[in-house]
Protein backbone atom coordinates (compact mmCIF):
# COMPACT_ATOMS: atom_id res chain seq x y z
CA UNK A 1 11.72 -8.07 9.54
CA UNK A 2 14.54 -5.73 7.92
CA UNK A 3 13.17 -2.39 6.51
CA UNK A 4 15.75 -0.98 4.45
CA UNK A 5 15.31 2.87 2.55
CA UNK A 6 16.92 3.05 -0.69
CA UNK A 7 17.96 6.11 -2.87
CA UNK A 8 15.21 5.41 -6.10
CA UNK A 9 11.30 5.14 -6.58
CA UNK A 10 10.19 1.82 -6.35
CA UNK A 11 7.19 0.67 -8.02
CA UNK A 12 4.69 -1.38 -5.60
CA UNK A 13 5.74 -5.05 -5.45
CA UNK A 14 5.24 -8.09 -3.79
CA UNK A 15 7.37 -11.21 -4.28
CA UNK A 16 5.69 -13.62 -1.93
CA UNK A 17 6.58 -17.64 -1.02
CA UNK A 18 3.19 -19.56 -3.35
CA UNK A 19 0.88 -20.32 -0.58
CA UNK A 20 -1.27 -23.84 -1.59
CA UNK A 21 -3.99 -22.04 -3.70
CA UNK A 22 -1.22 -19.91 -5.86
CA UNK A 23 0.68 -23.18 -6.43
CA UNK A 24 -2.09 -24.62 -7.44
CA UNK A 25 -3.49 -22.30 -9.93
CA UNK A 26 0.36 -21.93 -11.04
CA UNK A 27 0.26 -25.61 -12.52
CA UNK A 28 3.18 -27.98 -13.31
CA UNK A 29 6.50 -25.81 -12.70
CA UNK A 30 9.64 -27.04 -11.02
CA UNK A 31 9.53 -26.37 -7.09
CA UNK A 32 12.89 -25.32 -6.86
CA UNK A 33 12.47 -22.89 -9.23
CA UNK A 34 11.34 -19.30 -9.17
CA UNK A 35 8.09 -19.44 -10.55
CA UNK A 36 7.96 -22.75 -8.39
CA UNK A 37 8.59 -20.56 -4.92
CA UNK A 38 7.43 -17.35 -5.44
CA UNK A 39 4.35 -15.52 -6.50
CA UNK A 40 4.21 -12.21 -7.74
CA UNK A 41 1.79 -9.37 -6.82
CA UNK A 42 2.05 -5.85 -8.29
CA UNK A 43 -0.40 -3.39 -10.71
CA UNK A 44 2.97 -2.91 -12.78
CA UNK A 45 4.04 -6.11 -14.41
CA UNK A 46 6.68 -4.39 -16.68
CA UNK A 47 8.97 -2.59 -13.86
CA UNK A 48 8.75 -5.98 -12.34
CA UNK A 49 10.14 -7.71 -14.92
CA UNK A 50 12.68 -4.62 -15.06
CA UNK A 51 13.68 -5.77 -11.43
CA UNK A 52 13.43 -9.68 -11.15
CA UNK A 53 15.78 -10.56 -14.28
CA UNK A 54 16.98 -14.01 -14.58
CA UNK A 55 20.27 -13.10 -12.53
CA UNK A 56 17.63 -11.68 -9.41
CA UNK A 57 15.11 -15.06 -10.05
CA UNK A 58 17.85 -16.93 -9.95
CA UNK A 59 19.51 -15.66 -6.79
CA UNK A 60 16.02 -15.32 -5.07
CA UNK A 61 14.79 -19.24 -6.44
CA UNK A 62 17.67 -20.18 -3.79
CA UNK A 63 17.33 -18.29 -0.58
CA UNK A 64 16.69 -19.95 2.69
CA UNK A 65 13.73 -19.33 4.57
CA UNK A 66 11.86 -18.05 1.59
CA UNK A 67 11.34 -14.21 2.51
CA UNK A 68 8.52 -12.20 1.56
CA UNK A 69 9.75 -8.89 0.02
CA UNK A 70 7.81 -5.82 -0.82
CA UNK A 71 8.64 -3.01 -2.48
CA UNK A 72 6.97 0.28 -1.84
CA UNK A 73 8.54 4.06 -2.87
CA UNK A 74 11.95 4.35 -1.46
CA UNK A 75 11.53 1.31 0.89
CA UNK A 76 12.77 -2.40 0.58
CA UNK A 77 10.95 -4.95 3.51
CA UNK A 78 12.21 -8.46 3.68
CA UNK A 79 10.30 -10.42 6.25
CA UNK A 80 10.14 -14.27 7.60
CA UNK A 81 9.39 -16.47 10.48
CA UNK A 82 10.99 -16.39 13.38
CA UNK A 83 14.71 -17.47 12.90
CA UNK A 84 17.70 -18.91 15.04
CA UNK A 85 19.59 -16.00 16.75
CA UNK A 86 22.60 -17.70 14.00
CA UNK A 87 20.86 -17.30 11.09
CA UNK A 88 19.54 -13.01 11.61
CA UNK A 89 23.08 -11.40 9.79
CA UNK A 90 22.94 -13.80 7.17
CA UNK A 91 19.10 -12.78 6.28
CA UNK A 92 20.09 -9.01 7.06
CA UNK A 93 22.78 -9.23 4.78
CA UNK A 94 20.39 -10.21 2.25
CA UNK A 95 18.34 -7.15 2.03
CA UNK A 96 21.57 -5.76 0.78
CA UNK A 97 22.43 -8.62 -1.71
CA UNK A 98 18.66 -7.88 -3.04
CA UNK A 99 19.08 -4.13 -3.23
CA UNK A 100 22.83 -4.29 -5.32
CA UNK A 101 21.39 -7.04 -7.44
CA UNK A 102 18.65 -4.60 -9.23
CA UNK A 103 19.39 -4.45 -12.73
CA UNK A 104 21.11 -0.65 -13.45
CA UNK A 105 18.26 -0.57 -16.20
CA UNK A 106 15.83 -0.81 -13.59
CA UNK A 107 17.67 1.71 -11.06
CA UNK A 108 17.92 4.00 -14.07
CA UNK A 109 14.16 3.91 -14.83
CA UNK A 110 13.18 4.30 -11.26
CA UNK A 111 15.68 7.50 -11.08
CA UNK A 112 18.68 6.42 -8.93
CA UNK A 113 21.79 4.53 -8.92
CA UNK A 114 24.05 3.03 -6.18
């Protein structure tokens, strides 16, 4: 797990790897694509659209082990399985890659910038 505090208010989300029910009730969508590998879980559907653009979906749909990210106030978690000792700065230093790639209309409606 990498917990990461950033300076904004982020709404409550959860951008989770589909487990076999959530694919299922997804339907027909490409696996490699976002809506293929992700599900979505949040009360506020419009600041997450304000956060997972098509840049972020994009960038997520390709990531390596899928991580399951919430969002919660001024916190960022990214967690996964248990990974080679290799592979931990490469997932670290994607916590940051998440946290620059939030659209600046989203970091300006949440009140903060980078």
């Amino acid at each position: 797990c990498v917990l990461c505090e950033v300076p904004f208010r982020l709404p409550a989300l959860q951008i989770t790897p589909h487990n076999r029910l959530s694919l299922a009730r997804q339907g027909r969508v490409d696996p490699t694509s976002f809506e293929g590998r992700y599900r979505i879980v949040t009360r506020d559907t419009v600041s997450a659209d304000a956060i997972l653009d098509t840049g972020m979906k994009a960038w997520l749909a390709q990531l390596e082990p899928l991580p399951r990210i919430e969002l919660s106030q001024r916190w960022v978690l990214f967690h996964t399985g248990l990974l080679p000792a290799d592979d931990i700065p490469e997932f670290v230093t994607s916590v940051f890659m998440f946290v620059i790639r939030i659209p600046d209309d989203a970091l300006v409606r949440f009140g903060g910038t980078l």
